[in-house]
Protein backbone atom coordinates (compact mmCIF):
# COMPACT_ATOMS: atom_id res chain seq x y z
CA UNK A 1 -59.07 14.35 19.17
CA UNK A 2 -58.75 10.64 19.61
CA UNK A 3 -57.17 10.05 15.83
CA UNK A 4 -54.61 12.83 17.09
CA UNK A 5 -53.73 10.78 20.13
CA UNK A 6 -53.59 7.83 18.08
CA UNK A 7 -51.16 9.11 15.18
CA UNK A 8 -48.96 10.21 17.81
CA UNK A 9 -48.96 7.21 19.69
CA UNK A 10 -47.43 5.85 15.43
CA UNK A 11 -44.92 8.31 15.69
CA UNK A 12 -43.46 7.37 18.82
CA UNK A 13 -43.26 3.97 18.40
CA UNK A 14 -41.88 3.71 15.47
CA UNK A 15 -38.95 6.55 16.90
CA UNK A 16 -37.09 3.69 18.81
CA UNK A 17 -36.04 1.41 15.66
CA UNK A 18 -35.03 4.78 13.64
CA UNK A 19 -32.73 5.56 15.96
CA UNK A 20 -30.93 2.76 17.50
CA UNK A 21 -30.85 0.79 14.10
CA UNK A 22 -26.78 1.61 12.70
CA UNK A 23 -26.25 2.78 9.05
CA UNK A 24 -25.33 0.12 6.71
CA UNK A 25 -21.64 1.36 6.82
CA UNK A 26 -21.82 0.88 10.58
CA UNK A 27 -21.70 -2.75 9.70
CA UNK A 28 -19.05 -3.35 7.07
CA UNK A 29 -15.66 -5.46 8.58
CA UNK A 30 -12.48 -3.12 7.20
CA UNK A 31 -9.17 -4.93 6.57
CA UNK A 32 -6.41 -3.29 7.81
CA UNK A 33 -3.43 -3.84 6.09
CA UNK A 34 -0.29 -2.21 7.30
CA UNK A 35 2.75 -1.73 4.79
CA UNK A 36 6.41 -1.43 6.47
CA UNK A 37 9.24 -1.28 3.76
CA UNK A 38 12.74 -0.48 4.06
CA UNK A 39 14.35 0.92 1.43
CA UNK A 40 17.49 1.44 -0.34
CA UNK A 41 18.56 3.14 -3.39
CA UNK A 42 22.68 3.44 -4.44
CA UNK A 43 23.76 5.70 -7.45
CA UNK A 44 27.36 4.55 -8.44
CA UNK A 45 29.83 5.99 -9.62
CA UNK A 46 29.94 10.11 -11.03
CA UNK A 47 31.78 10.08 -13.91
CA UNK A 48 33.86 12.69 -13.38
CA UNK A 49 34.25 12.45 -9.14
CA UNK A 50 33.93 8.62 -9.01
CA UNK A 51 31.26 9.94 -6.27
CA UNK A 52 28.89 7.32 -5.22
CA UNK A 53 25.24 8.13 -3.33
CA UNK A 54 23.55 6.08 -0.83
CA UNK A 55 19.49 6.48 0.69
CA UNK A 56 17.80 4.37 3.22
CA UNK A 57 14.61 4.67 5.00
CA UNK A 58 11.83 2.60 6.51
CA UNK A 59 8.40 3.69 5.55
CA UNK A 60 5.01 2.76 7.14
CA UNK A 61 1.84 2.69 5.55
CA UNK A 62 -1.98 1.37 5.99
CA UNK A 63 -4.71 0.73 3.70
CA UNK A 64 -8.45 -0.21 4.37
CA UNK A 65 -10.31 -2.35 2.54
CA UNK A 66 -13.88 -3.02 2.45
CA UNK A 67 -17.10 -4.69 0.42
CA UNK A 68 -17.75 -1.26 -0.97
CA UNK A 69 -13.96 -0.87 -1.41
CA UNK A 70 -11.84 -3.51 -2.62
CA UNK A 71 -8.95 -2.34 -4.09
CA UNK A 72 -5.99 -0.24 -2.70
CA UNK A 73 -2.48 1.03 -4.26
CA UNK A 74 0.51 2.43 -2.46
CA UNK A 75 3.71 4.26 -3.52
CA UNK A 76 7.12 4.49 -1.96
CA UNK A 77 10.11 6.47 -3.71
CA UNK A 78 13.47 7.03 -2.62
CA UNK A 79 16.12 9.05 -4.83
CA UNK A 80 20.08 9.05 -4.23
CA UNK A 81 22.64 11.40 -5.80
CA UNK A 82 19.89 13.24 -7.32
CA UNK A 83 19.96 10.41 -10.80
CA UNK A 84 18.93 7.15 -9.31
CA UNK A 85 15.18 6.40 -7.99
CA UNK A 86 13.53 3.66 -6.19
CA UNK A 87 10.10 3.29 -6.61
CA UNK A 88 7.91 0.39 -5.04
CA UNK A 89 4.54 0.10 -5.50
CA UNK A 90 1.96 -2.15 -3.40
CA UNK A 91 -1.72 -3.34 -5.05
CA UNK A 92 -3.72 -4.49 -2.74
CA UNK A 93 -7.30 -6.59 -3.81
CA UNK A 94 -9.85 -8.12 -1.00
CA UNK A 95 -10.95 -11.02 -2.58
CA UNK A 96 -14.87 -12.53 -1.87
CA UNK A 97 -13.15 -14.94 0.33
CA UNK A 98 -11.98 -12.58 2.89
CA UNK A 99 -8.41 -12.69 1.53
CA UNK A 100 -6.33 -9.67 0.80
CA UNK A 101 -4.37 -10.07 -2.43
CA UNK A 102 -1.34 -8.49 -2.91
CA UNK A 103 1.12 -7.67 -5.36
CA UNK A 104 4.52 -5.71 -5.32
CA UNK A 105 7.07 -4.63 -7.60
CA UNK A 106 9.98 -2.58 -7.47
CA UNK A 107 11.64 -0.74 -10.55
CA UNK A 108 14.60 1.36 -10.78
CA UNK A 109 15.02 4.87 -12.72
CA UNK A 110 17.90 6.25 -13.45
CA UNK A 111 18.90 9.61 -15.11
CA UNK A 112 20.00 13.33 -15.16
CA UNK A 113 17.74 13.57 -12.30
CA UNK A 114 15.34 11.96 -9.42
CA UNK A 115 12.30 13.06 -11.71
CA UNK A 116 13.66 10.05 -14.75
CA UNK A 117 11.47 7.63 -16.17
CA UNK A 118 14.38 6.00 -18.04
CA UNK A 119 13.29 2.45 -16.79
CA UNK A 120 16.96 0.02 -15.89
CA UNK A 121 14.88 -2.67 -14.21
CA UNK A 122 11.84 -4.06 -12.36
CA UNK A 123 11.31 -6.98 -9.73
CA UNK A 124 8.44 -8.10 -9.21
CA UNK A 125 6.70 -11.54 -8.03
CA UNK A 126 3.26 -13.47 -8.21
CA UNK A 127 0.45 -12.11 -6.27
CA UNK A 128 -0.01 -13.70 -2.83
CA UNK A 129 -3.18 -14.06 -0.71
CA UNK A 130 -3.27 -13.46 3.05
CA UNK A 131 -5.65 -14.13 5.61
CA UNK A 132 -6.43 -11.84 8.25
CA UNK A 133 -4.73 -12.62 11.72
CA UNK A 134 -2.21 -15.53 10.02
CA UNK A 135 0.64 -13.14 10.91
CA UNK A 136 2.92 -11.45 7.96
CA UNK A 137 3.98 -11.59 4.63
CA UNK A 138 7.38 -10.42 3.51
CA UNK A 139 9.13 -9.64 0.25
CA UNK A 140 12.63 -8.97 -0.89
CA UNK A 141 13.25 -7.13 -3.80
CA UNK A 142 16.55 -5.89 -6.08
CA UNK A 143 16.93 -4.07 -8.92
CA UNK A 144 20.65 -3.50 -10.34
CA UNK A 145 21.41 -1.27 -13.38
CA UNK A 146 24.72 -2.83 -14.89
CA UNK A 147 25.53 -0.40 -18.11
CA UNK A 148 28.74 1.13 -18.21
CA UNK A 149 29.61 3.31 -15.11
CA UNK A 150 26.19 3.39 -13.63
CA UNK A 151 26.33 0.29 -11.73
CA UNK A 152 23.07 1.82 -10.07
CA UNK A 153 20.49 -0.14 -7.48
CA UNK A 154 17.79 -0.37 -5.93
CA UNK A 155 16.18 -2.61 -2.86
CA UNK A 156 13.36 -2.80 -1.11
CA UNK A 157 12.04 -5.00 2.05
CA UNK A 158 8.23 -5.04 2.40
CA UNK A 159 6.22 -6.83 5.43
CA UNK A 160 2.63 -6.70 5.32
CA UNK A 161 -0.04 -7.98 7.97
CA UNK A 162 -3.53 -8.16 7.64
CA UNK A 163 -6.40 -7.67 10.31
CA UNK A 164 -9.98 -6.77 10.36
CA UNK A 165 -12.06 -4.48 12.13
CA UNK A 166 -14.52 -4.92 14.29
C-alpha cells in the first residue's frame, strides 16, 4: 500500500510544472506589420468615346511574422474602365536581426479587360529594413503606359509600421 501512496505522491508533483509551463508557441514575439496603401488606377482615353476611367481606394492590411514564419506577401488590385489594372504587391522577410524587410512594386496591366496580363510597366525600389517601434516607412509609386491612345496609369502610396507582440 505504501508504494501506492508513494507513486501518487510522483504524480502529483510533477502535475504543477505540466500545467503552468506555456507551449513553445506561447513564447514566440510576432511582428506586426500593418500595410495602408492608397491607390489609383486611370484608363485614358476610349477610342471611340474619348471616355476616360478613374479608381481610388485606400486599403489596409496586416501581416505576422514570426521565427517559425518569416516570410509574408500581400496583394492589392484596383481596375478602371474595365482595361486598366493596378496591382501592388508587398514581400515582407523578418530578418535574424529582428528587422522586417520589405519590398514593393507596382506594375500596370492594360487590355480588353481588368483580367490582362499585357504588362505596360513596373516600379519598383530596393528592399528596405525596419525596426520595430522606429515609426513608418512610406513609398510612392507610378506606372504610366504612353503607347498611342492609352495614355493609361497607375499609382500607389504604401506606409508600413512595424511592432511586436508581446
Amino acid at each position: 500500500m505504501k508504494l501506492g501512496y508513494v507513486t501518487a505522491a510522483a504524480l502529483l508533483a510533477a502535475l504543477p510544472f505540466t500545467v503552468t509551463s506555456p507551449p513553445a508557441a506561447a513564447l514566440e514575439t510576432t511582428h506586426i506589420v500593418k500595410l495602408t496603401a492608397t491607390m489609383r488606377t486611370y484608363a485614358c482615353c476610349d477610342f471611340l468615346t474619348e471616355k476616360s476611367h478613374e479608381e481610388n481606394t485606400t486599403l489596409h492590411s496586416t501581416l505576422n511574422l514570426t521565427n517559425s514564419k518569416r516570410h509574408a506577401e500581400k496583394k492589392f488590385e484596383l481596375c478602371a474602365g474595365e482595361e486598366a489594372r493596378g496591382v501592388l504587391r508587398i514581400h515582407a522577410d523578418l530578418l535574424t536581426s529582428g528587422e522586417v524587410q520589405l519590398s514593393p512594386w507596382l506594375t500596370l496591366y492594360e487590355g480588353t479587360s481588368c483580367l490582362s496580363t499585357d504588362d505596360e510597366g513596373r516600379s519598383d525600389f530596393a528592399a528596405r529594413n525596419l525596426k520595430s517601434g522606429r515609426g513608418s516607412m512610406t513609398w510612392e509609386m507610378t506606372v504610366h503606359n504612353t503607347e498611342f491612345h492609352s495614355d493609361d496609369e497607375a499609382f500607389a502610396k504604401l506606409t508600413v509600421t512595424h511592432d511586436i507582440w508581446p
